[in-house]
C-alpha atoms as a PDB file:
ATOM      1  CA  UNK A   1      92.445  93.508  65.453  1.00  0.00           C
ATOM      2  CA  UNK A   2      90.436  96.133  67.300  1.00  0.00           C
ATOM      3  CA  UNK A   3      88.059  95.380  70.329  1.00  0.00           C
ATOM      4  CA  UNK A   4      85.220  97.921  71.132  1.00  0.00           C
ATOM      5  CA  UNK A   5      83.484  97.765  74.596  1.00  0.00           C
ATOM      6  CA  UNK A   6      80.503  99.971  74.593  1.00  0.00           C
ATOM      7  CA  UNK A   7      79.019 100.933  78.314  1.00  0.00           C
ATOM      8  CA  UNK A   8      76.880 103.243  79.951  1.00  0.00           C
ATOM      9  CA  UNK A   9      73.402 102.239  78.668  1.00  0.00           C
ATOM     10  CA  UNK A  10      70.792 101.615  80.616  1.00  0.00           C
ATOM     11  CA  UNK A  11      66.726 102.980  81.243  1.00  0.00           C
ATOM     12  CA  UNK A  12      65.483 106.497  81.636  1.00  0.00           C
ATOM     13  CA  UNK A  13      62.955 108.518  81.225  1.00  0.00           C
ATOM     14  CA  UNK A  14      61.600 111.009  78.175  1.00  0.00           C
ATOM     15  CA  UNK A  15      63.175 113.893  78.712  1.00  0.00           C
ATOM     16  CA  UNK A  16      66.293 111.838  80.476  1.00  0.00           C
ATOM     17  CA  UNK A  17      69.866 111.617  80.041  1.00  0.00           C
ATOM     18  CA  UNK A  18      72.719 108.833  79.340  1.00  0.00           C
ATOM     19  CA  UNK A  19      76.682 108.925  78.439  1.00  0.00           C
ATOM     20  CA  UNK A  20      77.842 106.305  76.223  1.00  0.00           C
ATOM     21  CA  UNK A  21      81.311 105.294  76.508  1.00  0.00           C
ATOM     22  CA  UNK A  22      83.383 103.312  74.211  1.00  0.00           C
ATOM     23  CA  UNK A  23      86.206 102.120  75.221  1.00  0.00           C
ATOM     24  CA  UNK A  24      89.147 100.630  72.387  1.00  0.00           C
ATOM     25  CA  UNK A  25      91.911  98.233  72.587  1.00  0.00           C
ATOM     26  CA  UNK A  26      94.011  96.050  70.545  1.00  0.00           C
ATOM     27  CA  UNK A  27      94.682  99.291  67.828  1.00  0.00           C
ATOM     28  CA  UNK A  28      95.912 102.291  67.118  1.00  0.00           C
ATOM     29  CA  UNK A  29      92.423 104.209  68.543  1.00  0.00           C
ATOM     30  CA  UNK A  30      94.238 107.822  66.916  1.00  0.00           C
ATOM     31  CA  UNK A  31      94.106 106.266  63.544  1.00  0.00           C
ATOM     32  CA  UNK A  32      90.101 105.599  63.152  1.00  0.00           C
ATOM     33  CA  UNK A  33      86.908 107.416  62.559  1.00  0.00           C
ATOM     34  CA  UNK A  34      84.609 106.631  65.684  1.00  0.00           C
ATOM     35  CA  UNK A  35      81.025 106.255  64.747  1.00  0.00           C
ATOM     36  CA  UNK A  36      78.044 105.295  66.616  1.00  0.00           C
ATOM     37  CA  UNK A  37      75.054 103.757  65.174  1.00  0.00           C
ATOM     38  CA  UNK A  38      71.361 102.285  66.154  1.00  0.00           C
ATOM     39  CA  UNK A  39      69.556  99.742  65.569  1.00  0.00           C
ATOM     40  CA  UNK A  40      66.049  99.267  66.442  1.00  0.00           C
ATOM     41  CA  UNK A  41      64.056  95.734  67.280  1.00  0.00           C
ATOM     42  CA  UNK A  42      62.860  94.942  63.176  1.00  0.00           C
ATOM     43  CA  UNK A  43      64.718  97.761  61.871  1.00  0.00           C
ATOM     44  CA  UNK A  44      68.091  98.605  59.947  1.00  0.00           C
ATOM     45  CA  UNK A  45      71.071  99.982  62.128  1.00  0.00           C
ATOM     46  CA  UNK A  46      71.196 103.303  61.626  1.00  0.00           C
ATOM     47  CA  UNK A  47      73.840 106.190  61.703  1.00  0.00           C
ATOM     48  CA  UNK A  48      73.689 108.123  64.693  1.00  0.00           C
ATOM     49  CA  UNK A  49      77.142 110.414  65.102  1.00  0.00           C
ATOM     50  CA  UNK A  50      80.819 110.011  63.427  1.00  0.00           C
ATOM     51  CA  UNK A  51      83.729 111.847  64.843  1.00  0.00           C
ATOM     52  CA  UNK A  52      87.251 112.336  62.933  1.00  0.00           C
ATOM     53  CA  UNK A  53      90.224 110.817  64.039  1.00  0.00           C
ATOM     54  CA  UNK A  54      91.586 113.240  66.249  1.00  0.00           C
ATOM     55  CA  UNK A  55      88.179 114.875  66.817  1.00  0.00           C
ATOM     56  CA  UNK A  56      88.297 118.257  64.102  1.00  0.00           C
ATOM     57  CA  UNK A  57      84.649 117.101  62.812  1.00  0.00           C
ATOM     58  CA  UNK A  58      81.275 115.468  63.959  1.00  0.00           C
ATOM     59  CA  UNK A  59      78.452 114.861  62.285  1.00  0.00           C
ATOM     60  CA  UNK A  60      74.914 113.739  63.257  1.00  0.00           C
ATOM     61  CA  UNK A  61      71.927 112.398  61.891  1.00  0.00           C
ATOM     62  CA  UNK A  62      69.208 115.036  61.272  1.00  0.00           C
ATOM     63  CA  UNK A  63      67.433 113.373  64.050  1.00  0.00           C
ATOM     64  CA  UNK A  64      69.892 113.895  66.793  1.00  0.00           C
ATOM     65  CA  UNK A  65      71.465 117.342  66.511  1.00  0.00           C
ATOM     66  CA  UNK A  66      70.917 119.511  69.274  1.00  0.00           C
ATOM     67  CA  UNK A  67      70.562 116.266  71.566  1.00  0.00           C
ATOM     68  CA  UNK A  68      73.438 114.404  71.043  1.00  0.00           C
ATOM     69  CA  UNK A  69      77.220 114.967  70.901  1.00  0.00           C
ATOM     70  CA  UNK A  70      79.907 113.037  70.044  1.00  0.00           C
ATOM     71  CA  UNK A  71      83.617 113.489  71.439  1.00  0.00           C
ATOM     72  CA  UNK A  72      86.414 111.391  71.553  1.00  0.00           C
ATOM     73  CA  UNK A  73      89.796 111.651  74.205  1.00  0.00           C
ATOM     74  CA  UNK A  74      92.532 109.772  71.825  1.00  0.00           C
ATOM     75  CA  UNK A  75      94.955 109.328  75.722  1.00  0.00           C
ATOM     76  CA  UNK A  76      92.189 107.146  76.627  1.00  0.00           C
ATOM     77  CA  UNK A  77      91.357 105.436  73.612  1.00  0.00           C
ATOM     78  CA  UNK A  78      87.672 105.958  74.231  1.00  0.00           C
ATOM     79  CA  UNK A  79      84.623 107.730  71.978  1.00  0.00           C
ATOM     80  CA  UNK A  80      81.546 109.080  73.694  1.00  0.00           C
ATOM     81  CA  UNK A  81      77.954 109.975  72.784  1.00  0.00           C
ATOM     82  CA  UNK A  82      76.432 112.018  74.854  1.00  0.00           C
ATOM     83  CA  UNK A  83      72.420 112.183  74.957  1.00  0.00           C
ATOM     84  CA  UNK A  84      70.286 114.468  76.119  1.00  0.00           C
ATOM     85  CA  UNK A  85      66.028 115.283  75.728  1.00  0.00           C
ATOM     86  CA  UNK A  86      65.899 111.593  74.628  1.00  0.00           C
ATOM     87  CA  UNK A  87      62.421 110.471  73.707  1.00  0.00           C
ATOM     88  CA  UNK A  88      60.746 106.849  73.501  1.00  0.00           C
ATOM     89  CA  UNK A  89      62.149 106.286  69.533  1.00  0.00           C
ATOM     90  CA  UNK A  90      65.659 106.542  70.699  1.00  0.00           C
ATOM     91  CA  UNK A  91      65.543 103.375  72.171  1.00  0.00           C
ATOM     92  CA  UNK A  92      67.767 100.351  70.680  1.00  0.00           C
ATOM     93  CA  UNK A  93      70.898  99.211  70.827  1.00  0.00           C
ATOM     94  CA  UNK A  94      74.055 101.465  70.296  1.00  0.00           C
ATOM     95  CA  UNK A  95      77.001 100.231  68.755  1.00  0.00           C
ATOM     96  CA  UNK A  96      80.090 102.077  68.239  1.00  0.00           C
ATOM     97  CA  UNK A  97      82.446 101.679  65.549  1.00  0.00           C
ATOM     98  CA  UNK A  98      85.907 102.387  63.630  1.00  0.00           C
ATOM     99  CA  UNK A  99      86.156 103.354  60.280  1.00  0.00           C
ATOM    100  CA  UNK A 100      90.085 103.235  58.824  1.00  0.00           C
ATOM    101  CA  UNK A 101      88.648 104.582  55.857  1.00  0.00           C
ATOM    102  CA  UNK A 102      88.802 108.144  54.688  1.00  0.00           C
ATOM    103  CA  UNK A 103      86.468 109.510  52.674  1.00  0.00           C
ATOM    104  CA  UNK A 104      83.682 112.598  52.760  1.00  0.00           C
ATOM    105  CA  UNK A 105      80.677 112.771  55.561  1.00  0.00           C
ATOM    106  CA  UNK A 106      78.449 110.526  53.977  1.00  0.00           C
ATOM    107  CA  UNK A 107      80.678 108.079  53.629  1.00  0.00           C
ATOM    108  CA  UNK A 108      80.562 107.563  57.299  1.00  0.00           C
ATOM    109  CA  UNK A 109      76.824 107.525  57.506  1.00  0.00           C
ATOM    110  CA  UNK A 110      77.269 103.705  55.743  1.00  0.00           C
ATOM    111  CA  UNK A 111      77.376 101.748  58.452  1.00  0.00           C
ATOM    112  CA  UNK A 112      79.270  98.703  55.207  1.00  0.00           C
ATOM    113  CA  UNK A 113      82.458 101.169  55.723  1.00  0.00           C
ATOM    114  CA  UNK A 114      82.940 100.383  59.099  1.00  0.00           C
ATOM    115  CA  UNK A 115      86.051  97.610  59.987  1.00  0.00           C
ATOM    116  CA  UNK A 116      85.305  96.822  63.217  1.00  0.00           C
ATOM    117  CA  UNK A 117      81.891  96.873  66.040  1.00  0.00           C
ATOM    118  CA  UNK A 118      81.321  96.501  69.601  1.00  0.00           C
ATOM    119  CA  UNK A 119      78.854  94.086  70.983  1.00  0.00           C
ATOM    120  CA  UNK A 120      75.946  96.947  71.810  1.00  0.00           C
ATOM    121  CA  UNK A 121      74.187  98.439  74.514  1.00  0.00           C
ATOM    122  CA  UNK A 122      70.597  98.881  75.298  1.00  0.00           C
ATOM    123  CA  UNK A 123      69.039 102.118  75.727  1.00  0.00           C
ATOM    124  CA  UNK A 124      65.473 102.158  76.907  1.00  0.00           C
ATOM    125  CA  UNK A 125      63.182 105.023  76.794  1.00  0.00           C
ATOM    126  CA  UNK A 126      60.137 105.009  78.640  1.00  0.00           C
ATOM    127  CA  UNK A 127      57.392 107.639  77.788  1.00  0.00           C
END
């Protein structure tokens, strides 16, 4: 069983910054597919960035290349997101999670393919 701890969330303004930490225990962090995903007050979670297991390929939603970037340190067993130029409709809660699975890039955009979620952390965006 793997336990994800997501931290670093918090309020800022448009135009702002925040780091996103996840931080895994419990499993073998090297052998999963770190993905982080949104989800909005009445909306669907949504994919946000997936990283490979020992980091050779990202991918982002259309909406966040350019602002975000995902990276991963496998000695630490944690996954980041880093955000940048964030703007009001970023905010919602951020989950990270790990995918065992292996299959092509939109494959990890299904958030159904994931085995295991943290609890979430708020990001607020004030305009």
């Amino acid at each position: 069983q793997v336990q994800l701890v997501e931290s670093g969330g918090g309020l800022v303004q448009a135009g702002g910054s925040l780091s996103l930490s996840c931080a895994a225990s419990g499993g073998t962090f090297s052998r999963y597919a770190m993905g982080w995903f949104r989800q909005a007050p009445g909306k669907e979670r949504e994919f946000v960035a997936v990283i490979t297991w020992n980091g050779g390929t990202t991918y982002y939603a259309d909406s966040m290349k350019g602002r975000f970037t995902i990276s991963r340190d496998n000695a630490k067993n944690t996954v980041y997101l880093q955000m940048n130029s964030l703007k009001p409709e970023d905010t919602a809660v951020y989950y990270c999670a790990a995918n065992l699975g292996n299959g092509g890039l939109y494959y990890y955009t299904n958030h159904r393919t994931y085995n295991y979620w943290g609890q979430g952390t708020q990001v607020t965006v004030s305009s």
